[in-house]
C-alpha atoms as a PDB file:
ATOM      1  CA  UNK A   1      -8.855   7.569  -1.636  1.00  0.00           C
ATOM      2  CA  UNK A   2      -7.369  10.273  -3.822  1.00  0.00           C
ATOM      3  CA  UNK A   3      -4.459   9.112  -6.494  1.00  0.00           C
ATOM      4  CA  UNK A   4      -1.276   8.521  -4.057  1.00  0.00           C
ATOM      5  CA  UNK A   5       2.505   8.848  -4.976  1.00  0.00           C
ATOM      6  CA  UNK A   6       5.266   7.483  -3.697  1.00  0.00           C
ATOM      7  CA  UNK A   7       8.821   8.500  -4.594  1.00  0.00           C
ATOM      8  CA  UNK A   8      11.507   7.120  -3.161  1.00  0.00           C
ATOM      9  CA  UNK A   9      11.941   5.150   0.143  1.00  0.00           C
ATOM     10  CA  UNK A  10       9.362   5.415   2.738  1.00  0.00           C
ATOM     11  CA  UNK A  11       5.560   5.424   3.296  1.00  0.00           C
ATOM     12  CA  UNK A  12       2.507   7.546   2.168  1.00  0.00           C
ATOM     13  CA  UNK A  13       0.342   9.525   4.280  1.00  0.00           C
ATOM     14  CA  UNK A  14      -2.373   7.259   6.272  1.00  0.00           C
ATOM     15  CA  UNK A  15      -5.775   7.906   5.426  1.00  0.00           C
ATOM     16  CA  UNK A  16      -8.794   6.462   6.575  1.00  0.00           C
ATOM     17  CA  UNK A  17     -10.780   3.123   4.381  1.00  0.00           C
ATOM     18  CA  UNK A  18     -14.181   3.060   5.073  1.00  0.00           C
ATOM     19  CA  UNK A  19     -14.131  -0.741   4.670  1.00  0.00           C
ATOM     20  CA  UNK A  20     -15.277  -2.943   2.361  1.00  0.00           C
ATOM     21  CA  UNK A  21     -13.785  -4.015  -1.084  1.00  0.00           C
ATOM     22  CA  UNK A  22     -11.848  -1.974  -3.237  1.00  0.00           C
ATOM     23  CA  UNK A  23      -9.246  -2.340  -6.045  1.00  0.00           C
ATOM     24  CA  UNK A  24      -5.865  -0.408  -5.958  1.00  0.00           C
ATOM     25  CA  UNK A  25      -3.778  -0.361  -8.888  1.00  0.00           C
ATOM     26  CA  UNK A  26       0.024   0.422  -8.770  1.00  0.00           C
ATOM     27  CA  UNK A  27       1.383   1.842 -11.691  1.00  0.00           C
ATOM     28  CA  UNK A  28       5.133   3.760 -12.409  1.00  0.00           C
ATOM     29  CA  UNK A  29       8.994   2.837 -12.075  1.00  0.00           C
ATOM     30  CA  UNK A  30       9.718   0.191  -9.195  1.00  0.00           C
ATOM     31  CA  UNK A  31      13.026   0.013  -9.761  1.00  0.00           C
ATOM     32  CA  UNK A  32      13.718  -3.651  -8.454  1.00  0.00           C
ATOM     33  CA  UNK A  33      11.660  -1.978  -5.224  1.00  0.00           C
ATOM     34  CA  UNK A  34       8.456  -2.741  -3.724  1.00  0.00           C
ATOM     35  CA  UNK A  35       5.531  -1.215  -2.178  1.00  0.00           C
ATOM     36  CA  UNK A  36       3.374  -2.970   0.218  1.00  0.00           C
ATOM     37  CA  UNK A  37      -0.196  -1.965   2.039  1.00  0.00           C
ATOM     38  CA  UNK A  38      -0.351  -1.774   5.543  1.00  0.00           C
ATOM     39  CA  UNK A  39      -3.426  -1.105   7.977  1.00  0.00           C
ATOM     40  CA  UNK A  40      -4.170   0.232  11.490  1.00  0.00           C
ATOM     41  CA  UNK A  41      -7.115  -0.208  13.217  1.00  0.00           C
ATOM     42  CA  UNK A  42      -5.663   1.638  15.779  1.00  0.00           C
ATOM     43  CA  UNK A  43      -5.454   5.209  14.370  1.00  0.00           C
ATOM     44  CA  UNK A  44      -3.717   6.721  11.863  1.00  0.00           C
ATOM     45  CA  UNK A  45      -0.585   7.272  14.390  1.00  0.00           C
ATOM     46  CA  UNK A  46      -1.214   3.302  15.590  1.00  0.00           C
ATOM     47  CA  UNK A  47       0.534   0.477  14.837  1.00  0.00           C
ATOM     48  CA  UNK A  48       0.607  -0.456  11.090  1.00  0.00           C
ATOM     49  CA  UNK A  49       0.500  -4.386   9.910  1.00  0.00           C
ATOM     50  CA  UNK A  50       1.336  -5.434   6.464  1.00  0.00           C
ATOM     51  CA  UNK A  51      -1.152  -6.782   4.699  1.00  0.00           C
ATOM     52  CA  UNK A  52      -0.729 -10.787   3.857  1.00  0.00           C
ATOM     53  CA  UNK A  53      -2.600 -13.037   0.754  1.00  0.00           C
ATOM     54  CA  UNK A  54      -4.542 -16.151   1.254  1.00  0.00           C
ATOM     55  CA  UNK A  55      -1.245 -18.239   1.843  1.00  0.00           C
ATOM     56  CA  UNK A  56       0.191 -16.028   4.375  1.00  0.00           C
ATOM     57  CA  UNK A  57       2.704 -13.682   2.524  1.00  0.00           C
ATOM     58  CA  UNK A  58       3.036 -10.021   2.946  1.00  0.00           C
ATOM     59  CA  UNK A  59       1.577  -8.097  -0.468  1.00  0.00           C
ATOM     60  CA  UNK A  60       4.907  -6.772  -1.643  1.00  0.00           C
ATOM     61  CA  UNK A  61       3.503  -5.000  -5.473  1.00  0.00           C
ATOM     62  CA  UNK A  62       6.721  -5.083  -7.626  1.00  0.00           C
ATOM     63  CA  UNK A  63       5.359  -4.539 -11.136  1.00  0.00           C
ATOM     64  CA  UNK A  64       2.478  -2.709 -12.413  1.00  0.00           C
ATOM     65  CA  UNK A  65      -0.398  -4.031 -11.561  1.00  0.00           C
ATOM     66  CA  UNK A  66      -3.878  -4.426  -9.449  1.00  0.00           C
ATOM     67  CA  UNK A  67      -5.365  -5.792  -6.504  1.00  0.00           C
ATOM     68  CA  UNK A  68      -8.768  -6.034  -4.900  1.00  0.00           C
ATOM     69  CA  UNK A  69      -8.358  -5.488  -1.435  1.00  0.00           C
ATOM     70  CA  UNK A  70     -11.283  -6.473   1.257  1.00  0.00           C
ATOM     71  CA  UNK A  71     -10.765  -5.158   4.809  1.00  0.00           C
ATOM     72  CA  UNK A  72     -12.765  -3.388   7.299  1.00  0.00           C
ATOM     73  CA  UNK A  73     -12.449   0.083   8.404  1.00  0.00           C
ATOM     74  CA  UNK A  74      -9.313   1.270   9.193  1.00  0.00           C
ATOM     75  CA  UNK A  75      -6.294   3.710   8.177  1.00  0.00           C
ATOM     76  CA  UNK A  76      -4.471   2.327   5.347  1.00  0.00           C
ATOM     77  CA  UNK A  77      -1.087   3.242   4.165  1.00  0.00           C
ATOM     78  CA  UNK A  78       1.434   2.149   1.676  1.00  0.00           C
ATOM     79  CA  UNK A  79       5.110   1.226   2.092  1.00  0.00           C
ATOM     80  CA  UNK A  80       7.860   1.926  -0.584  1.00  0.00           C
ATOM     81  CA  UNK A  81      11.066   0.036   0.066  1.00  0.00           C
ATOM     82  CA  UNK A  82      14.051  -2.065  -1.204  1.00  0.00           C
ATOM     83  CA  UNK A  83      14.966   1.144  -4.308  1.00  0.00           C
ATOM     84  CA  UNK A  84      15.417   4.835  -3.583  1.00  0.00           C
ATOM     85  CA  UNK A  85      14.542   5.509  -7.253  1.00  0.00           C
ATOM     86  CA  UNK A  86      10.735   4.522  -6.603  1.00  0.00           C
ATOM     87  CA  UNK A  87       7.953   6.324  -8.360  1.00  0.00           C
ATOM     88  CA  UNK A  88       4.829   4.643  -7.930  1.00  0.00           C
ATOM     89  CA  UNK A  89       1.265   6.221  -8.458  1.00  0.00           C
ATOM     90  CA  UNK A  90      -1.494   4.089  -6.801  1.00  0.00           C
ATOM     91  CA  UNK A  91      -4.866   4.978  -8.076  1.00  0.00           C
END
């Protein structure tokens, strides 16, 4: 994945994750907003489901940070919402 911005409200362009483990880190201005990661394994038009952490809860990224995500192949996007101001780089 090449470095991915997200201003304001709404969601990146999908693009396909070979699969595997990776790390992601989210760095910029969240302005009390979030960004989450969603996958399809349907197609980069399908149906996209948030990503959740070992105790169930959606990954909602609200402060600079990283995670290591492990998932099979799919499309992968990410999610900006909750702050209109967003600028968030994810590398």
């Amino acid at each position: 994945m090449a470095t991915e911005t997200i201003t304001g409200i709404g969601t990146s362009t999908p693009f396909r994750y070979s699969g595997g483990t990776s790390t992601f880190a989210f760095t910029g201005d969240f302005a009390s907003g979030n960004v989450s990661i969603e996958a399809s394994f349907d197609g980069e038009g399908g149906t996209f489901i948030p990503l959740k952490d070992a105790s169930g809860e959606v990954v909602q990224v609200t402060t600079n940070e990283f995670h290591n995500i492990f998932i099979g192949h799919c499309h992968m996007r990410f999610n900006a919402s909750a702050a209109a101001t967003v600028v968030v780089t994810i590398h």
